[in-house]
N, C-alpha and C. Protein backbone atom coordinates (compact mmCIF):
# COMPACT_ATOMS: atom_id res chain seq x y z
N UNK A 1 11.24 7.05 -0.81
CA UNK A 1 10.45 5.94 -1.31
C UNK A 1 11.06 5.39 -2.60
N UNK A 2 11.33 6.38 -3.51
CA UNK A 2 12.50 5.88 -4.85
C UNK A 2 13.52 4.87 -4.68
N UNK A 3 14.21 5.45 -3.55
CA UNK A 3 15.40 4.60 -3.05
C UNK A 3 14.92 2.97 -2.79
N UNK A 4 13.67 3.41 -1.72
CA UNK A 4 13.41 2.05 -0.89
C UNK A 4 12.94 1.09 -2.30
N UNK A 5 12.39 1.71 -3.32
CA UNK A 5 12.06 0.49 -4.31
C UNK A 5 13.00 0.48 -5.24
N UNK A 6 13.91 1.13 -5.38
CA UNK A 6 15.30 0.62 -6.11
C UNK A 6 16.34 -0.19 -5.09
N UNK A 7 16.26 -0.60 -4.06
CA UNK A 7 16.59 -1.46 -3.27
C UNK A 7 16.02 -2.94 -3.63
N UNK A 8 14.56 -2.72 -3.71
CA UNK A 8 13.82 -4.13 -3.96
C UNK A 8 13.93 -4.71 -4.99
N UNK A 9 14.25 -3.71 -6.11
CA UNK A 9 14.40 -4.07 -7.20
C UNK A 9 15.35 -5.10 -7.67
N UNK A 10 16.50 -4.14 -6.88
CA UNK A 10 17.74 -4.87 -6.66
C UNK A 10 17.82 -6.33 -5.56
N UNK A 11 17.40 -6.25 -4.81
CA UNK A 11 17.09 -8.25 -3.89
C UNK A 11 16.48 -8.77 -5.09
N UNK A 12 15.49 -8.03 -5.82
CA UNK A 12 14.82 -9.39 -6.32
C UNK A 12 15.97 -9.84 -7.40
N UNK A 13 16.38 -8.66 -8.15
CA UNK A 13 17.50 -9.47 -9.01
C UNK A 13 18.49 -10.37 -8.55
N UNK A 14 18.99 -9.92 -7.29
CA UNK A 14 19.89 -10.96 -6.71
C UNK A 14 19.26 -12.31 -6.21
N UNK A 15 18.14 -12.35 -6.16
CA UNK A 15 17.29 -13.29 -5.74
C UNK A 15 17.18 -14.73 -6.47
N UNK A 16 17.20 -14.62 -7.62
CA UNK A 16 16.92 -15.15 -8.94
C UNK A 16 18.47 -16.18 -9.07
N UNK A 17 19.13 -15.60 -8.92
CA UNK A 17 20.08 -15.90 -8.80
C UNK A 17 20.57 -17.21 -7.77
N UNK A 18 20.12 -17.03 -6.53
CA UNK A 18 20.22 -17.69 -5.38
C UNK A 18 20.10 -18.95 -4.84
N UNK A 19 20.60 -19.89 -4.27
CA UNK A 19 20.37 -21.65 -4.07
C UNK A 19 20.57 -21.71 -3.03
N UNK A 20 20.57 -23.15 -2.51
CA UNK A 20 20.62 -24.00 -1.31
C UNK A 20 22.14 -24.33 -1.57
N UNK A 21 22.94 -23.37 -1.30
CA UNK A 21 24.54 -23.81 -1.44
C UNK A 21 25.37 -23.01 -0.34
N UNK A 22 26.16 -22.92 0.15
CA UNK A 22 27.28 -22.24 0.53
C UNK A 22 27.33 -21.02 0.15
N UNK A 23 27.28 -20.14 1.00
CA UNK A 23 27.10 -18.76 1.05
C UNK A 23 28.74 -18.13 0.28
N UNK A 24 28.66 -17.50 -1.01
CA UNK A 24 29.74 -17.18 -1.61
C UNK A 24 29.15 -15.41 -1.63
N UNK A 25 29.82 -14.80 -0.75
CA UNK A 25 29.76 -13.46 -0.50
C UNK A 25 30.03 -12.88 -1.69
N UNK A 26 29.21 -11.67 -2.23
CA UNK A 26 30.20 -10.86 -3.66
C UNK A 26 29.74 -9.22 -2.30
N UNK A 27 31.12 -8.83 -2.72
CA UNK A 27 31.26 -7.44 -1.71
C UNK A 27 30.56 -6.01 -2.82
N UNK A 28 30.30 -6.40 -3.61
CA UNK A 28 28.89 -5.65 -4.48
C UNK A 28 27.43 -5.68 -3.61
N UNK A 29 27.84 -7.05 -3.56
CA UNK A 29 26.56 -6.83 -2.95
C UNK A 29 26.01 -6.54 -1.95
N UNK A 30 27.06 -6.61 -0.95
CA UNK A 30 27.14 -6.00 0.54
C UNK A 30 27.51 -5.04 0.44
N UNK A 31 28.16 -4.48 -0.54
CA UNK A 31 28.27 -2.65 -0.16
C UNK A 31 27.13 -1.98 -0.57
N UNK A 32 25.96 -3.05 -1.41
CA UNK A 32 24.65 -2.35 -1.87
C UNK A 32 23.55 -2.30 -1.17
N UNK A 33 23.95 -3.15 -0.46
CA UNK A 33 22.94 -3.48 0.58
C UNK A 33 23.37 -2.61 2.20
N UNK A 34 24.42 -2.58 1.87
CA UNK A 34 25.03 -1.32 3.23
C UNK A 34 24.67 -0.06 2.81
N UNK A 35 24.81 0.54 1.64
CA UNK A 35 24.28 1.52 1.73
C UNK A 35 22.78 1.70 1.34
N UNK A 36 21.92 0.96 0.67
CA UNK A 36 20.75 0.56 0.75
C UNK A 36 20.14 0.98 2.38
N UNK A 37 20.70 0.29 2.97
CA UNK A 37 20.53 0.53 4.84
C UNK A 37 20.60 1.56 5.16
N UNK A 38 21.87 2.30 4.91
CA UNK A 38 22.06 3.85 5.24
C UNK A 38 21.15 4.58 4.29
N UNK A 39 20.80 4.71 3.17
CA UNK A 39 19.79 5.61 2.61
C UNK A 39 18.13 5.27 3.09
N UNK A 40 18.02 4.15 3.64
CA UNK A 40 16.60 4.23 4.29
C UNK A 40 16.82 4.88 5.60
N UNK A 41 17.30 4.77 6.19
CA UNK A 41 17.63 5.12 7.89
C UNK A 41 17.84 6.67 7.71
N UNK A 42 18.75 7.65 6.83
CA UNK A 42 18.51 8.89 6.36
C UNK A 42 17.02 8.98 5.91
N UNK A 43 16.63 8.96 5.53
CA UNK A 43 15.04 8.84 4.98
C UNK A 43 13.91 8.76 5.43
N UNK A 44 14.07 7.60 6.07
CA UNK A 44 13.09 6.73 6.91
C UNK A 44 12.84 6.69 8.01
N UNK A 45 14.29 6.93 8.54
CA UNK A 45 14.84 6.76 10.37
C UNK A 45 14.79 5.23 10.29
N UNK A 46 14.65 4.64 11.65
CA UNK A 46 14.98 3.45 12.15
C UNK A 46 13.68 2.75 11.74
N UNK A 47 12.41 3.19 11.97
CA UNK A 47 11.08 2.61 11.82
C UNK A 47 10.86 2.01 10.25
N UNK A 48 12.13 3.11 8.95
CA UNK A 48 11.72 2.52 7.71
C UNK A 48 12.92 1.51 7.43
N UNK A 49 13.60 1.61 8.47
CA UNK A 49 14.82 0.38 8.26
C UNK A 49 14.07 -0.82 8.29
N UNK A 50 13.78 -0.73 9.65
CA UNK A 50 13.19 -1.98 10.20
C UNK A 50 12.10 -2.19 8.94
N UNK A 51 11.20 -1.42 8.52
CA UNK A 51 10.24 -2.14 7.55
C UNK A 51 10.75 -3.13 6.59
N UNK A 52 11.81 -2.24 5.85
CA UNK A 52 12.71 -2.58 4.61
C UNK A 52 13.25 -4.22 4.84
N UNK A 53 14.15 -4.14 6.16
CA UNK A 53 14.04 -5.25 6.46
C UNK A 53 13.46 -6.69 6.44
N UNK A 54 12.41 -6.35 7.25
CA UNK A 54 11.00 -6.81 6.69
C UNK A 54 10.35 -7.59 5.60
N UNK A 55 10.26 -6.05 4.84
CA UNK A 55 10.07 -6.11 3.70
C UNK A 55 10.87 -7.29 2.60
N UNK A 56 12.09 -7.33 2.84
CA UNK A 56 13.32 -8.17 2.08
C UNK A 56 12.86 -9.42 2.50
N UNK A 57 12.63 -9.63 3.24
CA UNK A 57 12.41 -10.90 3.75
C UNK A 57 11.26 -11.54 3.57
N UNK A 58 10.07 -10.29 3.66
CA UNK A 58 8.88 -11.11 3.08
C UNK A 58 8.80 -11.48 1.38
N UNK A 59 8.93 -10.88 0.82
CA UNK A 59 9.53 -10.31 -0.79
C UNK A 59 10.32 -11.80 -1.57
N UNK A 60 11.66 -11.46 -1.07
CA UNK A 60 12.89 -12.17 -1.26
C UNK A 60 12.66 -13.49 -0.76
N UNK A 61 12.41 -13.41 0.55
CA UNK A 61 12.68 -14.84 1.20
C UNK A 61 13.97 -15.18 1.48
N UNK A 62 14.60 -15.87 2.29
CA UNK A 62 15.90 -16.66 2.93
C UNK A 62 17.00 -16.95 2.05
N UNK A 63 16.36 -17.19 0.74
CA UNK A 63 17.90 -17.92 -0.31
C UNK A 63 19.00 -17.16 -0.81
N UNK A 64 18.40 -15.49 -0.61
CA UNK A 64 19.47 -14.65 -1.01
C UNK A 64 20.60 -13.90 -0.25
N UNK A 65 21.84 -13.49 0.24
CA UNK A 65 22.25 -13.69 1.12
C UNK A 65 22.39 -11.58 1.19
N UNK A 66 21.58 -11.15 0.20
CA UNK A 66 20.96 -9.86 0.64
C UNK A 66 20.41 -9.02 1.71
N UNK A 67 18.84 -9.96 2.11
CA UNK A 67 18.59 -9.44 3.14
C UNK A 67 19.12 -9.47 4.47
N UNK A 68 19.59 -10.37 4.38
CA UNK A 68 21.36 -10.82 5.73
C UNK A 68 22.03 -9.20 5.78
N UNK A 69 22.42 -9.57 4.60
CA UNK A 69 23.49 -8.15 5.07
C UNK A 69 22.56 -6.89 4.57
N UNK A 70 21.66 -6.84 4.57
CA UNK A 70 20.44 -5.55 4.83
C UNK A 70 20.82 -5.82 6.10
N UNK A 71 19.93 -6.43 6.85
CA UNK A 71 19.49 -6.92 8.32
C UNK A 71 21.05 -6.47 8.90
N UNK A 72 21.99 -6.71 8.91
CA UNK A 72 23.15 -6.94 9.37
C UNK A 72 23.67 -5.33 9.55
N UNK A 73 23.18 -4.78 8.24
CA UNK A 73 23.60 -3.44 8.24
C UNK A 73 22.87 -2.49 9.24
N UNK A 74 21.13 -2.68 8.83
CA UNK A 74 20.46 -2.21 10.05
C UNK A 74 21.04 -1.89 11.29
N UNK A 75 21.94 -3.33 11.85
CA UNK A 75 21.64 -3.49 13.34
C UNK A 75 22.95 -2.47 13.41
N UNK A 76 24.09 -2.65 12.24
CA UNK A 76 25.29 -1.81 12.64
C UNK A 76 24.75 -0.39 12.41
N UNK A 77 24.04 -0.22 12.20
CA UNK A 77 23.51 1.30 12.12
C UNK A 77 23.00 1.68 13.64
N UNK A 78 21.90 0.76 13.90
CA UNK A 78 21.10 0.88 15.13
C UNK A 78 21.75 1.12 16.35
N UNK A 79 23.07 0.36 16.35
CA UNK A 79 24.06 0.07 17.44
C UNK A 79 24.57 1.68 17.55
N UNK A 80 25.40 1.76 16.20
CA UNK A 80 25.86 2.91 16.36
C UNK A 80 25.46 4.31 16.56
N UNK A 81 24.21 4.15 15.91
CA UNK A 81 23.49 5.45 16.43
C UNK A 81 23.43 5.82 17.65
N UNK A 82 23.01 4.10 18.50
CA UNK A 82 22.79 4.31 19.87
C UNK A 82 24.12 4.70 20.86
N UNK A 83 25.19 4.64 20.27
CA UNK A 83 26.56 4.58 20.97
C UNK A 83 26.81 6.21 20.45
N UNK A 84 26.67 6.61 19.73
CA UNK A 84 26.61 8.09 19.48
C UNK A 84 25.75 9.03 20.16
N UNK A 85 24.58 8.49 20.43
CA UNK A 85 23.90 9.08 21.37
C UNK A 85 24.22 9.41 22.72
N UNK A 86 24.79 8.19 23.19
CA UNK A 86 25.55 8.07 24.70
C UNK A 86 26.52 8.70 24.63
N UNK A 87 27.54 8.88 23.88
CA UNK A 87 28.65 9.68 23.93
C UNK A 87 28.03 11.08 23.88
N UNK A 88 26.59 11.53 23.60
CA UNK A 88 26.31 12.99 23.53
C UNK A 88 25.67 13.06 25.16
N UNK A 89 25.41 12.19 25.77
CA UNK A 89 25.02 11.70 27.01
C UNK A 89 23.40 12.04 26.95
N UNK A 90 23.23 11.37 25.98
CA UNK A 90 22.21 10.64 25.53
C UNK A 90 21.51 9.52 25.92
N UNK A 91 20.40 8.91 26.63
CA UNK A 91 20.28 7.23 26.79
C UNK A 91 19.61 6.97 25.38
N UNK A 92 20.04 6.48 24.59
CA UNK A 92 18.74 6.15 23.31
C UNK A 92 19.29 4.78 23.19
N UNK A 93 18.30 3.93 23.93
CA UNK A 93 18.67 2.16 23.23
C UNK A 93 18.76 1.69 22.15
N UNK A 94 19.26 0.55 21.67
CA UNK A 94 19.30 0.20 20.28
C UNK A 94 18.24 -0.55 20.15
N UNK A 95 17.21 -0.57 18.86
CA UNK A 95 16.02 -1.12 19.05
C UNK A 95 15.85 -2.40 19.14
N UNK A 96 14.89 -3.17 19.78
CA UNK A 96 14.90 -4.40 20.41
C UNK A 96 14.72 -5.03 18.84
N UNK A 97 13.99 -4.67 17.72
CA UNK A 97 14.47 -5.49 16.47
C UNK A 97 15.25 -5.79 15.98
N UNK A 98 16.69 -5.14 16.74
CA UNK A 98 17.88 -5.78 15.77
C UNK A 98 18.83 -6.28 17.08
N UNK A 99 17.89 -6.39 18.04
CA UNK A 99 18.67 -7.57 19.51
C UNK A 99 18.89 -8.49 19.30
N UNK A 100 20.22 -9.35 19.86
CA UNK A 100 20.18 -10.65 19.65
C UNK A 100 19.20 -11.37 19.00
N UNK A 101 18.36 -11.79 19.87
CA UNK A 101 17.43 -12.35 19.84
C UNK A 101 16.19 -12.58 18.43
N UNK A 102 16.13 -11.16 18.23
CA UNK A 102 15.10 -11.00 17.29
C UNK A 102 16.17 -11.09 16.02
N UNK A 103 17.21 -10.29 15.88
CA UNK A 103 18.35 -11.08 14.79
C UNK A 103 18.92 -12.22 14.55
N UNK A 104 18.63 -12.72 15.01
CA UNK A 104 19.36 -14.27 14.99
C UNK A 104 17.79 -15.11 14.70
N UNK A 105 16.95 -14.86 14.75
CA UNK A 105 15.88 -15.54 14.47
C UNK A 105 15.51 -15.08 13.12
N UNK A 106 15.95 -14.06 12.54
CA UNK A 106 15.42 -13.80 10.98
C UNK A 106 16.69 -14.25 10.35
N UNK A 107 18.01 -14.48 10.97
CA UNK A 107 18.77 -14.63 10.06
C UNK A 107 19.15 -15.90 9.99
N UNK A 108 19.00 -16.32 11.36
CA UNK A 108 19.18 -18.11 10.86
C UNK A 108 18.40 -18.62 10.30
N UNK A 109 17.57 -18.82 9.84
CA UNK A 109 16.69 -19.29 8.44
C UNK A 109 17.35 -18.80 7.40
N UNK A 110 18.53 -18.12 7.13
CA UNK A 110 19.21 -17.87 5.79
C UNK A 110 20.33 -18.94 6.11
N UNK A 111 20.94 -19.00 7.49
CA UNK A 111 21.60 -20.01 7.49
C UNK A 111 21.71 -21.32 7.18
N UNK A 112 20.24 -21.82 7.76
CA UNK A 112 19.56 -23.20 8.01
C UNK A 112 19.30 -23.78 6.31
N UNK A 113 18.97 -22.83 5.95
CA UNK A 113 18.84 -22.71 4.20
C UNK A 113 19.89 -23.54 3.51
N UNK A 114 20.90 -22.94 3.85
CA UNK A 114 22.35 -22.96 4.16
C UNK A 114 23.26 -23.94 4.00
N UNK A 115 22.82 -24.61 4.96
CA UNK A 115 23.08 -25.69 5.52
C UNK A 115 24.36 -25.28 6.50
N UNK A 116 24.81 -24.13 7.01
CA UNK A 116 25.34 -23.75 7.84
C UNK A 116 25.38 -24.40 9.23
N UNK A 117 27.03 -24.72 9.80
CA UNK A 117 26.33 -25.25 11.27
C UNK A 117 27.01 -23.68 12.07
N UNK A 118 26.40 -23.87 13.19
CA UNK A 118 26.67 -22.34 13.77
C UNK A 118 27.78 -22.12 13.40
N UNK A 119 28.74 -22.87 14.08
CA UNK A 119 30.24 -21.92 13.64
C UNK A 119 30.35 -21.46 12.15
N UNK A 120 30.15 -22.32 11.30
CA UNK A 120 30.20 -21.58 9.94
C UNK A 120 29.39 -19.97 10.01
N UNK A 121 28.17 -20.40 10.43
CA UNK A 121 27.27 -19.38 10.40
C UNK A 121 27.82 -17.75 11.41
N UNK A 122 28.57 -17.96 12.48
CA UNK A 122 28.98 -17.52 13.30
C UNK A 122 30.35 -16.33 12.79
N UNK A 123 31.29 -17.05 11.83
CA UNK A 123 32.22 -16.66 11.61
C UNK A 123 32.14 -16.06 10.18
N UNK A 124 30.80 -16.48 9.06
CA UNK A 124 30.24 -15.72 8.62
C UNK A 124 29.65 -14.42 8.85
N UNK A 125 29.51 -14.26 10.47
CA UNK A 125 28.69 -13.14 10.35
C UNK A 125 29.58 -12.19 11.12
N UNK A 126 30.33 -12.80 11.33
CA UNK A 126 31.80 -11.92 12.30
C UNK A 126 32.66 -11.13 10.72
N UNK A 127 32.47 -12.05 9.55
CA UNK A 127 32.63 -11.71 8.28
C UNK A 127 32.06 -10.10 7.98
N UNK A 128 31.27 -10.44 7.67
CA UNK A 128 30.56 -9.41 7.21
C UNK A 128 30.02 -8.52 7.90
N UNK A 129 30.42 -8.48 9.42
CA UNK A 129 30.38 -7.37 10.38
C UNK A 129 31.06 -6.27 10.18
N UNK A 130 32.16 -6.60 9.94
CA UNK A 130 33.21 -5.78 9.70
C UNK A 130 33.56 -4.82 8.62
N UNK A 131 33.15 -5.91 7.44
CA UNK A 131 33.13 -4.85 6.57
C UNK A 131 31.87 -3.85 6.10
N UNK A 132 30.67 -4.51 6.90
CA UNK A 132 29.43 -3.44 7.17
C UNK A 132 29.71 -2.52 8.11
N UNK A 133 30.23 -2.76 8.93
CA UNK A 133 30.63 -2.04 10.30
C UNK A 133 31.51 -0.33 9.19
N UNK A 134 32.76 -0.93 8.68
CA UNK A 134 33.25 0.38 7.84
C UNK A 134 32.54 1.04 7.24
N UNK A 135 31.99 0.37 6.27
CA UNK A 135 30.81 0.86 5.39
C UNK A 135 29.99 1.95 6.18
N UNK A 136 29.65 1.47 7.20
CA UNK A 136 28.36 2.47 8.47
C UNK A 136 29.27 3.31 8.61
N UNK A 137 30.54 3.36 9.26
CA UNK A 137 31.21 4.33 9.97
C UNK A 137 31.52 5.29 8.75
N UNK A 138 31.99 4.90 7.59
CA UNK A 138 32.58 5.77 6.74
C UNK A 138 31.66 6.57 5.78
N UNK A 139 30.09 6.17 6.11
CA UNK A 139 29.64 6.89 5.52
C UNK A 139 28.31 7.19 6.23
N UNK A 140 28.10 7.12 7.73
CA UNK A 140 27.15 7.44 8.51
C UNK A 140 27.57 8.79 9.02
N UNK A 141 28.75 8.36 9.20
CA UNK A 141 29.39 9.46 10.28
C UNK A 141 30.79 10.10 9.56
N UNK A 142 30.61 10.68 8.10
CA UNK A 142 32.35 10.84 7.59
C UNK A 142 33.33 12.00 8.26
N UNK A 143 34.13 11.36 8.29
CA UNK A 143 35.00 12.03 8.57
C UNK A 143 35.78 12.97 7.56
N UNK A 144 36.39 14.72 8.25
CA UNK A 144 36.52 15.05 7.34
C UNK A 144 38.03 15.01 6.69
């Protein structure tokens, strides 16, 4: 619970900050928000991700490009958990909150904000997949 409100603490400061401009990534803040993700999901499991989530969004609101890569991190968590599972021959789905569908509907309103047209928005998020994607792997699952 410490964690989850030193997380909020932290959106709202970045919050303050935030406009109707062109999304200028700082990788501070996506590595805070990546591991922000991973210390609720240790903690919380998936049910306090998804809140946190949530939470950022009700809180924060759209202008900060925080709860994005919260949200973003989530789903690379969710995915991977679920792909770890299967490799243990496991079925555990990835939860339908961070499906297409239901992701792309909380996050394009950060876009639309934005003024993003998909492809911007698209290749933004192919952006910051990747380097959330490491972030998850290198410290969900470390290697020794």
């Amino acid at each position: 619970m410490k964690q989850y409100l030193w997380m909020l603490g932290l959106v709202l400061g970045f919050s303050q900050a935030a406009s109707a401009a062109p999304v200028k990534d700082v990788s501070k803040e996506l590595d805070q928000a990546t591991h922000a993700a991973i210390n609720v999901y240790r903690n919380q499991g998936m049910t306090g991700l998804q809140k946190a989530v949530n939470d950022c969004y009700r809180q924060v609101g759209y202008a900060t490009p925080f709860c994005v890569y919260l949200d973003a991190a989530g789903r690379e968590i969710d995915f991977t958990v679920a792909r770890a599972y299967k490799e243990l021959g496991r079925n555990v789905l990835p939860s339908t909150f961070f499906q297409a569908k239901s992701f792309g509907e909380r996050t394009a309103s950060f876009y639309i904000l934005h003024q993003h047209t998909r492809k911007e928005s698209n290749a933004h998020m192919q952006k910051i997949q990747k380097q959330i994607q490491k972030q998850v792997n290198k410290n969900l699952f470390p290697q020794d």
